[in-house]
C-alpha atoms as a PDB file:
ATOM      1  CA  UNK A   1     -38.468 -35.855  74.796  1.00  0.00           C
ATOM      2  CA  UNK A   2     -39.529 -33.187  77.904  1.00  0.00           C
ATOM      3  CA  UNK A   3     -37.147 -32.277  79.908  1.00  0.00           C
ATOM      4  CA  UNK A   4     -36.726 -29.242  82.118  1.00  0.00           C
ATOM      5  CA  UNK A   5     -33.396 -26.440  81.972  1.00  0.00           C
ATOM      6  CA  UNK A   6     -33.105 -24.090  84.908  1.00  0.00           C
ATOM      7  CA  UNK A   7     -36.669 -24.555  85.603  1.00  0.00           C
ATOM      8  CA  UNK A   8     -38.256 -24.109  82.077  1.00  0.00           C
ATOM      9  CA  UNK A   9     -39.948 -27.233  80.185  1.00  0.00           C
ATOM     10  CA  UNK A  10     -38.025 -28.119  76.427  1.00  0.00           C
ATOM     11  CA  UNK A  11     -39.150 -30.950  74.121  1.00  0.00           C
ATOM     12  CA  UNK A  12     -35.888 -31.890  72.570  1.00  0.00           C
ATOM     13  CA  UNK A  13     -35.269 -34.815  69.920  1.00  0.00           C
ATOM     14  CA  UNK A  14     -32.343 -35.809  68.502  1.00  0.00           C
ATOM     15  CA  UNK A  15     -32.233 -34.329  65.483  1.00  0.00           C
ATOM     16  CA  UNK A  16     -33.569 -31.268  66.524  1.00  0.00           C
ATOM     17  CA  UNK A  17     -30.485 -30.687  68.714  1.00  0.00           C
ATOM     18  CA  UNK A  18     -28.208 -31.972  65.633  1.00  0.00           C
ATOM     19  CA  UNK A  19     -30.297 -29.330  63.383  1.00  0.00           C
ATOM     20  CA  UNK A  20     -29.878 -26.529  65.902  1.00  0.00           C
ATOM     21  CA  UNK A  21     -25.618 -27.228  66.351  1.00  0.00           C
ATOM     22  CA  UNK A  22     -25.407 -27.237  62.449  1.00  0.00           C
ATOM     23  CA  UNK A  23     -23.282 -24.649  61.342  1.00  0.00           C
ATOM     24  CA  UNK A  24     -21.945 -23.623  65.272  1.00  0.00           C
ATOM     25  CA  UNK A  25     -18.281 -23.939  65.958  1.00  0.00           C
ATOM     26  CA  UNK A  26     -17.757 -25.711  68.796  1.00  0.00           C
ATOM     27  CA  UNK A  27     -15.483 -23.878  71.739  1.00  0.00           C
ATOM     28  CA  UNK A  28     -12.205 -24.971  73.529  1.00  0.00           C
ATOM     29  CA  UNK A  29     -13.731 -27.563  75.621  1.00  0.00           C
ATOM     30  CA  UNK A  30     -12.579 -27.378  79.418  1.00  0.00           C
ATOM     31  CA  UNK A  31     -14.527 -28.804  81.440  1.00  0.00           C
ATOM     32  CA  UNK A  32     -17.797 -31.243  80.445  1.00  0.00           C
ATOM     33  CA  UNK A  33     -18.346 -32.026  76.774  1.00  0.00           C
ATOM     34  CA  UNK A  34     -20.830 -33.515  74.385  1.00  0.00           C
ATOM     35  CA  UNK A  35     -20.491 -35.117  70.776  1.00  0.00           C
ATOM     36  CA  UNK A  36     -22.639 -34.085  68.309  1.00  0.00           C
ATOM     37  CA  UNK A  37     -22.289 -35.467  64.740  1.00  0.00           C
ATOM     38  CA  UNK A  38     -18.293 -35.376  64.559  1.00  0.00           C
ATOM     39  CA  UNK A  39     -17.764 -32.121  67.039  1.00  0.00           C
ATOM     40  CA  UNK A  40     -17.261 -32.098  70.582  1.00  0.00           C
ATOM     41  CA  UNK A  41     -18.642 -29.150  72.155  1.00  0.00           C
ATOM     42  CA  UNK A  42     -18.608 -27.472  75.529  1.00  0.00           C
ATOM     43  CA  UNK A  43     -21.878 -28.721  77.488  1.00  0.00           C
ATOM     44  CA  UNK A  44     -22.552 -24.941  78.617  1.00  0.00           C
ATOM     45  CA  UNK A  45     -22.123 -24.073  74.499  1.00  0.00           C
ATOM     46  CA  UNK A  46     -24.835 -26.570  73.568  1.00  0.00           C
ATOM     47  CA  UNK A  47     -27.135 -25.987  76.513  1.00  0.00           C
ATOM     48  CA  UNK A  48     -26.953 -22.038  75.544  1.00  0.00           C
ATOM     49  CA  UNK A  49     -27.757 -22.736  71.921  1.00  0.00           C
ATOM     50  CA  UNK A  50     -30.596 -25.295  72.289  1.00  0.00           C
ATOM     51  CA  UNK A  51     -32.082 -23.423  74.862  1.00  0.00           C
ATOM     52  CA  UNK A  52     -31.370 -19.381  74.093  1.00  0.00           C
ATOM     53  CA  UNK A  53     -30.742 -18.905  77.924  1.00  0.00           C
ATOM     54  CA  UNK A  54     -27.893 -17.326  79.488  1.00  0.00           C
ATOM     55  CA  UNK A  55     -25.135 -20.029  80.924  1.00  0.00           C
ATOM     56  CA  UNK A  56     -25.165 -19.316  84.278  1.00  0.00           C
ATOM     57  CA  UNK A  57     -28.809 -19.954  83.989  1.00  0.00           C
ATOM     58  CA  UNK A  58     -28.765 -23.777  84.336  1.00  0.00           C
ATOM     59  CA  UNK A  59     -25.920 -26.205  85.392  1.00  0.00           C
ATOM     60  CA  UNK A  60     -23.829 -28.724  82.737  1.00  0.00           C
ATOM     61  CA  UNK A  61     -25.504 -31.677  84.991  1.00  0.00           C
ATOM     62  CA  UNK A  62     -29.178 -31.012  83.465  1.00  0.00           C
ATOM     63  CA  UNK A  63     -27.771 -30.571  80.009  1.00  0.00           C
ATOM     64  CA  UNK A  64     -25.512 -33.470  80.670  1.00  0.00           C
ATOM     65  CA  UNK A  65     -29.077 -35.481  81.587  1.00  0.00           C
ATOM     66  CA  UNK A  66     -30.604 -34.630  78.589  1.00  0.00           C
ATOM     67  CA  UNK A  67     -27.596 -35.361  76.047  1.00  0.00           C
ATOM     68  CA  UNK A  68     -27.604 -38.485  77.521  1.00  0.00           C
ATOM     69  CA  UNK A  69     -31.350 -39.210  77.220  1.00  0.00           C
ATOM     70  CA  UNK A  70     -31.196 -38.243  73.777  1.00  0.00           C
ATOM     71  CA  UNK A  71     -28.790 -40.328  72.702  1.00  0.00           C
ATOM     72  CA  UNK A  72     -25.517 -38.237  72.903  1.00  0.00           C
ATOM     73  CA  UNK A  73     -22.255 -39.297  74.509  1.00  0.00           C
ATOM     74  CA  UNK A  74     -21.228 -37.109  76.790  1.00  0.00           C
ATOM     75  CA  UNK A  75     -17.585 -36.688  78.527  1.00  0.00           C
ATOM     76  CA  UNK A  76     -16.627 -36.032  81.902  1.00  0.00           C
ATOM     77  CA  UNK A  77     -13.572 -34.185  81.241  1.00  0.00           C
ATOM     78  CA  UNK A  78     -11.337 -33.141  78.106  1.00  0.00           C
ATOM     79  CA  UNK A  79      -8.857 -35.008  76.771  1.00  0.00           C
ATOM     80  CA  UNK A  80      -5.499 -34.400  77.772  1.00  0.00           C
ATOM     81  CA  UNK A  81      -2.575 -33.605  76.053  1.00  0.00           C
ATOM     82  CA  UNK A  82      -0.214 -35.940  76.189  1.00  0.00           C
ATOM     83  CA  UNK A  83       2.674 -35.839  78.217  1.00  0.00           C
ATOM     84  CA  UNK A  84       6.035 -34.404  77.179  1.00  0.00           C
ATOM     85  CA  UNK A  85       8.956 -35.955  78.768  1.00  0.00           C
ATOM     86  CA  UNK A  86      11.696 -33.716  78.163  1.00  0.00           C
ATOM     87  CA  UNK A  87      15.340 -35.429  76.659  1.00  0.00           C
ATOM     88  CA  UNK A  88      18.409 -35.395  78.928  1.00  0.00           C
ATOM     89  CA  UNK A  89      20.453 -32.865  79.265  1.00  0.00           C
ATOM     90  CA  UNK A  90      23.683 -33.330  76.719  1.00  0.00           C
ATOM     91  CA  UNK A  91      26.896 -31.954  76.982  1.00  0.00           C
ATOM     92  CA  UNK A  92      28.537 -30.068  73.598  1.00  0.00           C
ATOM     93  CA  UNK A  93      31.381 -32.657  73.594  1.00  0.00           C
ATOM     94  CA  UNK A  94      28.442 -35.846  73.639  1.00  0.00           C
ATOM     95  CA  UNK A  95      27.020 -33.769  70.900  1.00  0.00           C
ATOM     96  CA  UNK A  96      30.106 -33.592  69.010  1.00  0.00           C
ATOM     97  CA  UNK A  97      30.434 -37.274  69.782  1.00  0.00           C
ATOM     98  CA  UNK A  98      34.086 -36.589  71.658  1.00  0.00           C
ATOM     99  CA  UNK A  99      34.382 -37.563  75.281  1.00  0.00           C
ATOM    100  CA  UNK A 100      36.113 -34.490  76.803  1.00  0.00           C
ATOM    101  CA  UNK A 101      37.829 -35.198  80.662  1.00  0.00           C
ATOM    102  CA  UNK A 102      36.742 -32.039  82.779  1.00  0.00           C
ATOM    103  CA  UNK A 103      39.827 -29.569  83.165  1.00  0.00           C
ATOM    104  CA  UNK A 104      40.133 -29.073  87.313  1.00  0.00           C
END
């Protein structure tokens, strides 16, 4: 498939993109992602390595664009970590499992 990165023409196929991320571990992923194979990589990490240009050469939308054209699922933002709710605050006597009066 053509498709043009920060101005410059690629013919991409699927598995030349799977090919090409073989071997590459992916990044922490912060912002825009793609899975490839089993990984989930940073859009700007896979749009670097298929196309040897610089990252703040082309934007995550075009590489998002051709991911998706190619068959890729791509995500809109990471997952997040799940919520800790934090357990109430216990006294040493509830810990001790007495039931101490407060001395005034």
């Amino acid at each position: 498939m053509r498709c043009v990165i920060a101005r410059y023409p690629f013919e991409l196929t699927k598995n030349g993109v799977l090919a090409s991320m073989k071997g590459i571990t992916p990044e922490l992923v912060a912002g825009e992602s793609v899975t490839i194979g089993r990984r989930r990589y940073p859009v700007k990490q896979v749009g670097q390595v298929i196309t040897r240009q610089d990252r703040r050469d082309f934007t995550s939308g075009e590489v998002v664009r051709a991911m998706t054209s190619l068959g890729f699922t791509c995500h809109a933002h990471p997952d997040t970590a799940p919520v800790c709710v934090p357990a109430p605050l216990r006294t040493a006597s509830a810990l001790l499992g007495g039931t101490a009066t407060p001395k005034v």
